[in-house]
N, C-alpha and C. Protein backbone atom coordinates (compact mmCIF):
# COMPACT_ATOMS: atom_id res chain seq x y z
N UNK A 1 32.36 -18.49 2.46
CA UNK A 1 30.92 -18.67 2.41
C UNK A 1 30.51 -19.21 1.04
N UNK A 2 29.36 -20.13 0.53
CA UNK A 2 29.39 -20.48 -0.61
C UNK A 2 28.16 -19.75 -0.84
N UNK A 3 28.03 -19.86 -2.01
CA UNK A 3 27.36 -18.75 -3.11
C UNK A 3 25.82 -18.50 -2.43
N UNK A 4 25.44 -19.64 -2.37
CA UNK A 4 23.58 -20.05 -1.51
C UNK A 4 23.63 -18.80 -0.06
N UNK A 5 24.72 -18.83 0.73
CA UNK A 5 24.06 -18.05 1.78
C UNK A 5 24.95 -16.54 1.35
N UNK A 6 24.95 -16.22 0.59
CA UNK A 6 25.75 -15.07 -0.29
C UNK A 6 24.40 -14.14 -0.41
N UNK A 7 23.89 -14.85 -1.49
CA UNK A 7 22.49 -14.55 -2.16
C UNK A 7 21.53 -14.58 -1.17
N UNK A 8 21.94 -15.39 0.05
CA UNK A 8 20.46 -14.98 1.01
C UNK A 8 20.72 -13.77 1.82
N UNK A 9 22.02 -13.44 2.19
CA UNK A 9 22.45 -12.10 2.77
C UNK A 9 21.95 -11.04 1.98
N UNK A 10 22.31 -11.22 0.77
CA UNK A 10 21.77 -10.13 -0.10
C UNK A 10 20.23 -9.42 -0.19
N UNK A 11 19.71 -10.76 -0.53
CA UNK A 11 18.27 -10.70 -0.38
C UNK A 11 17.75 -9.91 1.03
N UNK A 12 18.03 -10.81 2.05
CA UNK A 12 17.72 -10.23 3.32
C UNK A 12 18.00 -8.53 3.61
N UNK A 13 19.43 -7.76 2.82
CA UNK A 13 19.29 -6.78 3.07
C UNK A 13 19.06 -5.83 2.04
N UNK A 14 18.56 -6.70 1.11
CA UNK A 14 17.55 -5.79 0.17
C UNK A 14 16.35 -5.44 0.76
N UNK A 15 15.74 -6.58 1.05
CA UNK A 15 14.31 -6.15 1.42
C UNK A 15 14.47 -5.27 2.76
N UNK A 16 15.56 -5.49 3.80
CA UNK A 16 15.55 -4.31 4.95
C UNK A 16 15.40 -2.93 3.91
N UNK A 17 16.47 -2.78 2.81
CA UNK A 17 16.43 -1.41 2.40
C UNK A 17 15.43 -0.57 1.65
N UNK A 18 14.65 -2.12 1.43
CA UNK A 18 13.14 -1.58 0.42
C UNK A 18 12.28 -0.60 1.39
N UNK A 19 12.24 -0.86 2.57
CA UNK A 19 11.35 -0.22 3.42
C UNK A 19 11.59 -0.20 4.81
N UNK A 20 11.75 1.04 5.41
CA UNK A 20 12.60 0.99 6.81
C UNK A 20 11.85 1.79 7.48
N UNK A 21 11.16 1.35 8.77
CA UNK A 21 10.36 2.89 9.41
C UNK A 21 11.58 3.35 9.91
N UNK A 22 10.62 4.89 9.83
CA UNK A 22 11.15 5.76 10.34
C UNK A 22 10.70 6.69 11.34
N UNK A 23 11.28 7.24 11.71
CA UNK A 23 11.13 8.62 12.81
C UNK A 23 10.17 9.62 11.87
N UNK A 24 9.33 10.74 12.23
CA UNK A 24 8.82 11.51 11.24
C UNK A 24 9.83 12.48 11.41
N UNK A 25 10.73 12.66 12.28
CA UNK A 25 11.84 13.89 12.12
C UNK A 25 12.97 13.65 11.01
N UNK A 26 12.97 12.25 10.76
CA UNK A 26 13.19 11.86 9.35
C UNK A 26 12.91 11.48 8.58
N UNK A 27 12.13 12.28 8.25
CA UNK A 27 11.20 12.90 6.76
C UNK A 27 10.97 14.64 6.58
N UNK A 28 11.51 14.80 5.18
CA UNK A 28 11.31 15.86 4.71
C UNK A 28 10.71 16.48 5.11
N UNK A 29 10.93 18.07 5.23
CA UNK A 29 9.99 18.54 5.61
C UNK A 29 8.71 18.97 4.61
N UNK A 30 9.17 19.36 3.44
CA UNK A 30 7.94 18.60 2.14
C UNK A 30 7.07 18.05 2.65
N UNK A 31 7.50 16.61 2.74
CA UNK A 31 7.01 15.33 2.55
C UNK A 31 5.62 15.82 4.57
N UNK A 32 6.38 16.41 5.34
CA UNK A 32 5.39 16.66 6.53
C UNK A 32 4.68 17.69 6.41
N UNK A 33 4.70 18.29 5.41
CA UNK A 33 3.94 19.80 5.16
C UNK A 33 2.66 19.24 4.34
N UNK A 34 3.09 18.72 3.15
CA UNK A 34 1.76 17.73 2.43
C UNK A 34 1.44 17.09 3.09
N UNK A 35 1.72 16.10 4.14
CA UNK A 35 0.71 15.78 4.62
C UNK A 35 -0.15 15.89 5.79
N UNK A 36 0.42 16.94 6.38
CA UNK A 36 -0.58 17.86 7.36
C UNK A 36 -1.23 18.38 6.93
N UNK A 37 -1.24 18.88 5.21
CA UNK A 37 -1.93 20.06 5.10
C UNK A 37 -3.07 19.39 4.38
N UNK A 38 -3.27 17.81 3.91
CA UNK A 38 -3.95 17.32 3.43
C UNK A 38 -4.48 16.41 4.31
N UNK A 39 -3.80 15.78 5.23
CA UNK A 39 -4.86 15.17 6.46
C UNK A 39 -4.14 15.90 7.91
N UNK A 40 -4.85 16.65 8.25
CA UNK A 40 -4.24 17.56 9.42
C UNK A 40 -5.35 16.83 10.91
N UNK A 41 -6.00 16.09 10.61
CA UNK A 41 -6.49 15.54 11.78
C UNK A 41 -5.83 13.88 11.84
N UNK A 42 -5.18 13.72 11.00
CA UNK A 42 -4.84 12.06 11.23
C UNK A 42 -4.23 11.24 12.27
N UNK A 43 -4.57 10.49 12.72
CA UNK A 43 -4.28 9.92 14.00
C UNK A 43 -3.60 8.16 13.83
N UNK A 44 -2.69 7.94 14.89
CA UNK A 44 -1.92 6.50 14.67
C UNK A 44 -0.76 6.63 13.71
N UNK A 45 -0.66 7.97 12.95
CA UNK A 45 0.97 8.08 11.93
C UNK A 45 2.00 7.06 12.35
N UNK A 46 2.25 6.42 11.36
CA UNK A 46 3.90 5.79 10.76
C UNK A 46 4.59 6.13 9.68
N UNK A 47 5.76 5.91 10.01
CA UNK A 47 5.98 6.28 8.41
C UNK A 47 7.70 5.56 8.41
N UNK A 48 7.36 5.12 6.86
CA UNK A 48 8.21 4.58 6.54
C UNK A 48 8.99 4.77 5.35
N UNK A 49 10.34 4.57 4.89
CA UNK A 49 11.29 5.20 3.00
C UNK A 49 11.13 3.77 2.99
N UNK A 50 10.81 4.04 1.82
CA UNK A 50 10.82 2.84 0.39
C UNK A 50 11.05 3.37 -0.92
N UNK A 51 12.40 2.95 -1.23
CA UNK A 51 13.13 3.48 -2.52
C UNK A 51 12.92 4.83 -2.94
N UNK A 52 13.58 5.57 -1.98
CA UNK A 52 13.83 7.14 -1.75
C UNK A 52 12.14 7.52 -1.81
N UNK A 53 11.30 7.25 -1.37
CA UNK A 53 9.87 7.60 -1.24
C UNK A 53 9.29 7.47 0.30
N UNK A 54 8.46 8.25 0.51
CA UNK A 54 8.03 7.73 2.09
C UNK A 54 6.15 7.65 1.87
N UNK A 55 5.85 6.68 2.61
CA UNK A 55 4.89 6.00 2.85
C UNK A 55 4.22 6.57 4.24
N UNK A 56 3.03 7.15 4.40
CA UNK A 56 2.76 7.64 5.89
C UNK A 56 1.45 6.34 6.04
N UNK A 57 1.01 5.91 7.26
CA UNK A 57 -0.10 4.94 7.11
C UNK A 57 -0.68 5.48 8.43
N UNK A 58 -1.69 6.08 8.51
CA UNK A 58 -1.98 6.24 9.33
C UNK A 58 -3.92 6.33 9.66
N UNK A 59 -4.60 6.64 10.88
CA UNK A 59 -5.80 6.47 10.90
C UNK A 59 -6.88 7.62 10.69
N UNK A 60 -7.87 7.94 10.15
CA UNK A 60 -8.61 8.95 9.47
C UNK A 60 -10.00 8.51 9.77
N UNK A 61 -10.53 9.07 11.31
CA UNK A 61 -11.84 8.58 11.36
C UNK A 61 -12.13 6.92 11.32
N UNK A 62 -11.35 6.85 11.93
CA UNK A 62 -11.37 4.93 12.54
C UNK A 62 -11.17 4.44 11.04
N UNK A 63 -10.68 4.71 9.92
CA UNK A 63 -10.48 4.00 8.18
C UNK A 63 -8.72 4.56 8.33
N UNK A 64 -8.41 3.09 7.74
CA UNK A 64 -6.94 3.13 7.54
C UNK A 64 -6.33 3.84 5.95
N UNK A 65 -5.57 4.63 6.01
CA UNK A 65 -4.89 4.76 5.63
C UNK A 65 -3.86 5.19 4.95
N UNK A 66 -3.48 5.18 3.63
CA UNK A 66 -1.65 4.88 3.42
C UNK A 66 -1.28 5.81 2.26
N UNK A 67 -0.38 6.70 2.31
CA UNK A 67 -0.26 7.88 1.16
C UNK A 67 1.28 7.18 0.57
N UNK A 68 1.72 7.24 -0.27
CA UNK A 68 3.08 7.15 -0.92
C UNK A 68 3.61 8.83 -1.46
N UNK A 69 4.54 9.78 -0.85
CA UNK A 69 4.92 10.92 -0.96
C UNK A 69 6.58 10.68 -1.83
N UNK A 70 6.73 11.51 -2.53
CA UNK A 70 8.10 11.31 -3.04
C UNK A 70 8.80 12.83 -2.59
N UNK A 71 10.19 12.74 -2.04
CA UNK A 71 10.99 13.52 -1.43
C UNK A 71 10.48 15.36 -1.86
N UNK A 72 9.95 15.64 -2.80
CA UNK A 72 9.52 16.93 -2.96
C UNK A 72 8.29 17.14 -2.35
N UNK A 73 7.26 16.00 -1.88
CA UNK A 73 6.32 16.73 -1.38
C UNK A 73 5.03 16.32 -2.31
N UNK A 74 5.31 15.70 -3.46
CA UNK A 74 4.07 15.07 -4.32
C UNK A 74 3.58 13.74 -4.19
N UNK A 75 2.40 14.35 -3.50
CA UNK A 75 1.71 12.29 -3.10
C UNK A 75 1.06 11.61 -4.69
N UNK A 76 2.24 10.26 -4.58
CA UNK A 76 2.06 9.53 -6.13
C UNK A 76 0.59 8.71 -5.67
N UNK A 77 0.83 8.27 -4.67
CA UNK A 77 -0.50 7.48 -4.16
C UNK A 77 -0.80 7.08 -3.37
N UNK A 78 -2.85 6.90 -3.14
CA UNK A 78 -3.41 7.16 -1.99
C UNK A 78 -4.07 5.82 -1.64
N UNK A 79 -4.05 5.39 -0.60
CA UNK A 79 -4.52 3.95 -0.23
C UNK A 79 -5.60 4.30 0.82
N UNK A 80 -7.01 3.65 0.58
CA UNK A 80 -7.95 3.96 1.41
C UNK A 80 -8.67 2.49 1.66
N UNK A 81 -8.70 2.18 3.09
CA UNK A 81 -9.50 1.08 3.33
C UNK A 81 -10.59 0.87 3.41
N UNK A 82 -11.09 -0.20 2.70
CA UNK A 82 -13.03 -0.45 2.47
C UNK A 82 -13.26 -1.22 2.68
N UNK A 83 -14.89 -0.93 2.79
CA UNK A 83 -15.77 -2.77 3.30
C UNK A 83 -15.04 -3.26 1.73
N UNK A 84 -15.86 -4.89 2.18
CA UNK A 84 -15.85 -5.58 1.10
C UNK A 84 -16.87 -5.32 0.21
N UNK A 85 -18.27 -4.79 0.40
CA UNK A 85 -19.44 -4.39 -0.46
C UNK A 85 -19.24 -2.92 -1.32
N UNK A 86 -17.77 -2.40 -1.14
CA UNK A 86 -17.55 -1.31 -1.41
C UNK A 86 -16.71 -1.27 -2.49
N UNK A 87 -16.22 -2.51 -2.94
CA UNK A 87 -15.27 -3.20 -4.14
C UNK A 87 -16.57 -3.42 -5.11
N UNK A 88 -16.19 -3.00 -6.52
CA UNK A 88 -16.73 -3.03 -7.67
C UNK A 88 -17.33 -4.48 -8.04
N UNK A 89 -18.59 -4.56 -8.37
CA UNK A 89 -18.93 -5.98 -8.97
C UNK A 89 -17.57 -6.53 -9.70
N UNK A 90 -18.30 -8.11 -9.54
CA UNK A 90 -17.69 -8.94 -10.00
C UNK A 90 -16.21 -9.02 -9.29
N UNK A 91 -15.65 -8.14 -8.62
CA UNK A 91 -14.57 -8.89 -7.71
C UNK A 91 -14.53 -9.97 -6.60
N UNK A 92 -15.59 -10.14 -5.53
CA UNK A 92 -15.81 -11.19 -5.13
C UNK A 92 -16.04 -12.39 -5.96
N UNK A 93 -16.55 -11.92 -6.83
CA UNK A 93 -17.29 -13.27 -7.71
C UNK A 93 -15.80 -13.97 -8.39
N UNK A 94 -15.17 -13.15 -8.44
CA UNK A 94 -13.50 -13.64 -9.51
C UNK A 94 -12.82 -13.93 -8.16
N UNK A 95 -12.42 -13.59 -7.25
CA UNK A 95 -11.74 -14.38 -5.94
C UNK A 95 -12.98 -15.91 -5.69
N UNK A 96 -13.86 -15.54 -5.71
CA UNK A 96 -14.62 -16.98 -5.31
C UNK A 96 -13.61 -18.16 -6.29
N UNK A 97 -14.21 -17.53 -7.49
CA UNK A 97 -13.72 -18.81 -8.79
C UNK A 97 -11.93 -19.10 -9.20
N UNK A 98 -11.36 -17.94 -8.44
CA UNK A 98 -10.14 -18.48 -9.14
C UNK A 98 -9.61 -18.61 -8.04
N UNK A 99 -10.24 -18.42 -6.54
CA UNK A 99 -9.26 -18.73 -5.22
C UNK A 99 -10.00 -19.39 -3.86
N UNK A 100 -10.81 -20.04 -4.69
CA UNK A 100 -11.55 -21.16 -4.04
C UNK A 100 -11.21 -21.47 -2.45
N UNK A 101 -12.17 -21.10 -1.58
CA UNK A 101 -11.90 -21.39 -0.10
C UNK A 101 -11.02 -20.45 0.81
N UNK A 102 -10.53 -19.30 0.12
CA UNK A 102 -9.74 -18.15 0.35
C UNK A 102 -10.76 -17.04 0.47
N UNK A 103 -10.82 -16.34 1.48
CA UNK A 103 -11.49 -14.93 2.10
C UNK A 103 -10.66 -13.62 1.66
N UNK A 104 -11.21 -12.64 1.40
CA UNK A 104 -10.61 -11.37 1.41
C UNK A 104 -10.38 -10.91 2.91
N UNK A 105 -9.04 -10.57 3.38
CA UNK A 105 -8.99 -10.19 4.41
C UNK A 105 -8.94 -8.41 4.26
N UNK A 106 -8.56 -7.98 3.84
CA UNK A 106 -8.91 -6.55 3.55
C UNK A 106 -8.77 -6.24 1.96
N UNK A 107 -9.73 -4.84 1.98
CA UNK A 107 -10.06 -4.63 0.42
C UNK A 107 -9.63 -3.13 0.66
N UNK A 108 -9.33 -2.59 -0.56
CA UNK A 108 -8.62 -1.21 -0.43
C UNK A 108 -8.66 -0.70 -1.89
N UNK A 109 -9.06 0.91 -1.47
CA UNK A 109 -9.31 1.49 -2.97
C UNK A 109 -8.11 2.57 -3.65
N UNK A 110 -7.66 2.59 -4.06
CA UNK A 110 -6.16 3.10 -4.39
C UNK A 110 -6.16 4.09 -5.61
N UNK A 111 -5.62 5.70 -5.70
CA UNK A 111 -5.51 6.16 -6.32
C UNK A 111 -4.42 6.98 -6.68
N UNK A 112 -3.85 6.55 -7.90
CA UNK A 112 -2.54 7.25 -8.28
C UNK A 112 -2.84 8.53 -8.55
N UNK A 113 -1.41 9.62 -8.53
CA UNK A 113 -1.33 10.58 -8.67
C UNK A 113 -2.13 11.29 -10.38
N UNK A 114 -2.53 10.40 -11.11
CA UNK A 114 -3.11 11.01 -12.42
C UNK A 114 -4.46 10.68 -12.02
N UNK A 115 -4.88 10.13 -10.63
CA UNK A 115 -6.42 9.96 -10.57
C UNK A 115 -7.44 8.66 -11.28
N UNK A 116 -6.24 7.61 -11.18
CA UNK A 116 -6.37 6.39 -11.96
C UNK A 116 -6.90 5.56 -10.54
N UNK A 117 -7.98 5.28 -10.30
CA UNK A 117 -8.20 4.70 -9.78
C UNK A 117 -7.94 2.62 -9.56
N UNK A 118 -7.71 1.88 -8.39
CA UNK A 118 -7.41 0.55 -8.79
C UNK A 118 -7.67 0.18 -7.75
N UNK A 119 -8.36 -1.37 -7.51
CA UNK A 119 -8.82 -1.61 -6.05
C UNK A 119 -7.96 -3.02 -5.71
N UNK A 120 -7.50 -2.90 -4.63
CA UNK A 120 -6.60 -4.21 -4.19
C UNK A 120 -7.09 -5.31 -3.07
N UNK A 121 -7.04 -6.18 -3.20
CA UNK A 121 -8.06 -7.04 -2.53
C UNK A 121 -7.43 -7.96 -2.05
N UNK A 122 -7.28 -8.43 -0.57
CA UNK A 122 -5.49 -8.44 0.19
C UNK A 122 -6.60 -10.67 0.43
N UNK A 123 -5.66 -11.17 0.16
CA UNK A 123 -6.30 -12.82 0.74
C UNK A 123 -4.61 -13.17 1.17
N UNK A 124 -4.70 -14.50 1.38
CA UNK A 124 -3.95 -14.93 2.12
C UNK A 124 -2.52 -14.82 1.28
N UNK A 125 -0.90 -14.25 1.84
CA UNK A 125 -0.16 -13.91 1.19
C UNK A 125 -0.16 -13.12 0.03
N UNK A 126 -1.13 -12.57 -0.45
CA UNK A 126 -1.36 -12.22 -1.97
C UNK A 126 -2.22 -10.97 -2.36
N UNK A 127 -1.45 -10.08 -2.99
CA UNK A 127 -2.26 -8.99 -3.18
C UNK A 127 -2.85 -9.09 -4.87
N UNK A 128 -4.24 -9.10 -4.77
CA UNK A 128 -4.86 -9.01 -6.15
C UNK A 128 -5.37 -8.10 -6.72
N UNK A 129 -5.23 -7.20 -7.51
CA UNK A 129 -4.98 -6.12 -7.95
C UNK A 129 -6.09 -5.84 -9.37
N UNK A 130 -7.37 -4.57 -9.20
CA UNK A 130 -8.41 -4.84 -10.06
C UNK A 130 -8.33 -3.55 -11.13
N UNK A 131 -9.02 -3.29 -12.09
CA UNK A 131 -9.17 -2.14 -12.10
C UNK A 131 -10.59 -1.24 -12.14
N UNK A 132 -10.89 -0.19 -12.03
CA UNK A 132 -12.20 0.67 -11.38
C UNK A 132 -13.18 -0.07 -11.79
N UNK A 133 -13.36 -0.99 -12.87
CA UNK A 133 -14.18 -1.93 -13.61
C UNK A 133 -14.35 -3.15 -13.38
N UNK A 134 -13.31 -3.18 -11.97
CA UNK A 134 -13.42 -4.77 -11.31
C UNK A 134 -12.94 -5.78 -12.41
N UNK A 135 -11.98 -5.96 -13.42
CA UNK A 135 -11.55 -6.43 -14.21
C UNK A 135 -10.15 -6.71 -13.22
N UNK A 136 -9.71 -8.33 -13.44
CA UNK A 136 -8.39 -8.51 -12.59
C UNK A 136 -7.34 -7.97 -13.45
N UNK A 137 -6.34 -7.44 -12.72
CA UNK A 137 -5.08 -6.76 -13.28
C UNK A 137 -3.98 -7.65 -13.10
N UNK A 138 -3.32 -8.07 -11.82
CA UNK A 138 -2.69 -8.53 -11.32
C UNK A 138 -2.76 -9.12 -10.21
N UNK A 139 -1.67 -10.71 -9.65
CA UNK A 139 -1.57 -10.83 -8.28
C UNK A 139 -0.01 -10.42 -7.93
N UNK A 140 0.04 -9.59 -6.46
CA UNK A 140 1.86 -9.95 -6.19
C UNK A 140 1.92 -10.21 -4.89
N UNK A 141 2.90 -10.61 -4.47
CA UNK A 141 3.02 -11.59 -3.13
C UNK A 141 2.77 -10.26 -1.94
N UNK A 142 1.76 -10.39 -0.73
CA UNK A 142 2.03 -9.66 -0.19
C UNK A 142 3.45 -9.37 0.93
């Protein structure tokens, strides 16, 4: 095999191993205790490991979403889906000007485990990444 489809095997089963659903009977039982005991009505559950962490995404009163739990049972972070009028000034106004003719297809308010709030604002391939001050942080590929 020469080196080019070497590196694409690789790749390909990296990203399988970045994130794999799963069964909830495989997941910790930790990891199912926190989060029953913190959303015990949630409805539509998935769940998926991503780099020894599991991800639950599921539905809460018709609003999506997405916890990141690490194998003991401590949720690092919380993903909650929002209108677009629910994102901090000046974030529409900075997607208008720097992504011209591109729509927000979903907006989402995100909080890490120290209570750091950050809002992510999903357009085409691309996650853009603000902080509570609507100041841009980052883009990464979605």
């Amino acid at each position: 095999m020469n080196k080019l489809m070497i590196l694409g095997m690789v790749l390909m089963f990296s990203a399988i191993a970045n994130a794999q659903k799963i069964k909830a009977s495989e997941v910790p039982t930790a990891v199912r205790v926190t989060f029953k005991k913190q959303y015990p009505t949630a409805t539509k559950v998935k769940w998926e490991k991503e780099n020894g962490q599991y991800e639950v995404n599921f539905d809460l009163n018709e609003v999506d979403y997405s916890l990141l739990i690490n194998a003991d049972g401590k949720i690092i972070e919380t993903e909650i889906e929002i209108t677009l009028n629910q994102l901090p000034a000046g974030i529409l106004e900075y997607v208008r000007a720097h992504y011209a003719g591109q729509k927000i297809k979903k907006a989402s308010k995100i909080t890490d485990a120290n209570g750091v709030v950050t809002y992510e604002a999903e357009i085409k391939g691309k996650d853009l990444i603000f902080d509570n001050n609507g100041k841009f942080i980052k883009e990464t590929k979605d």
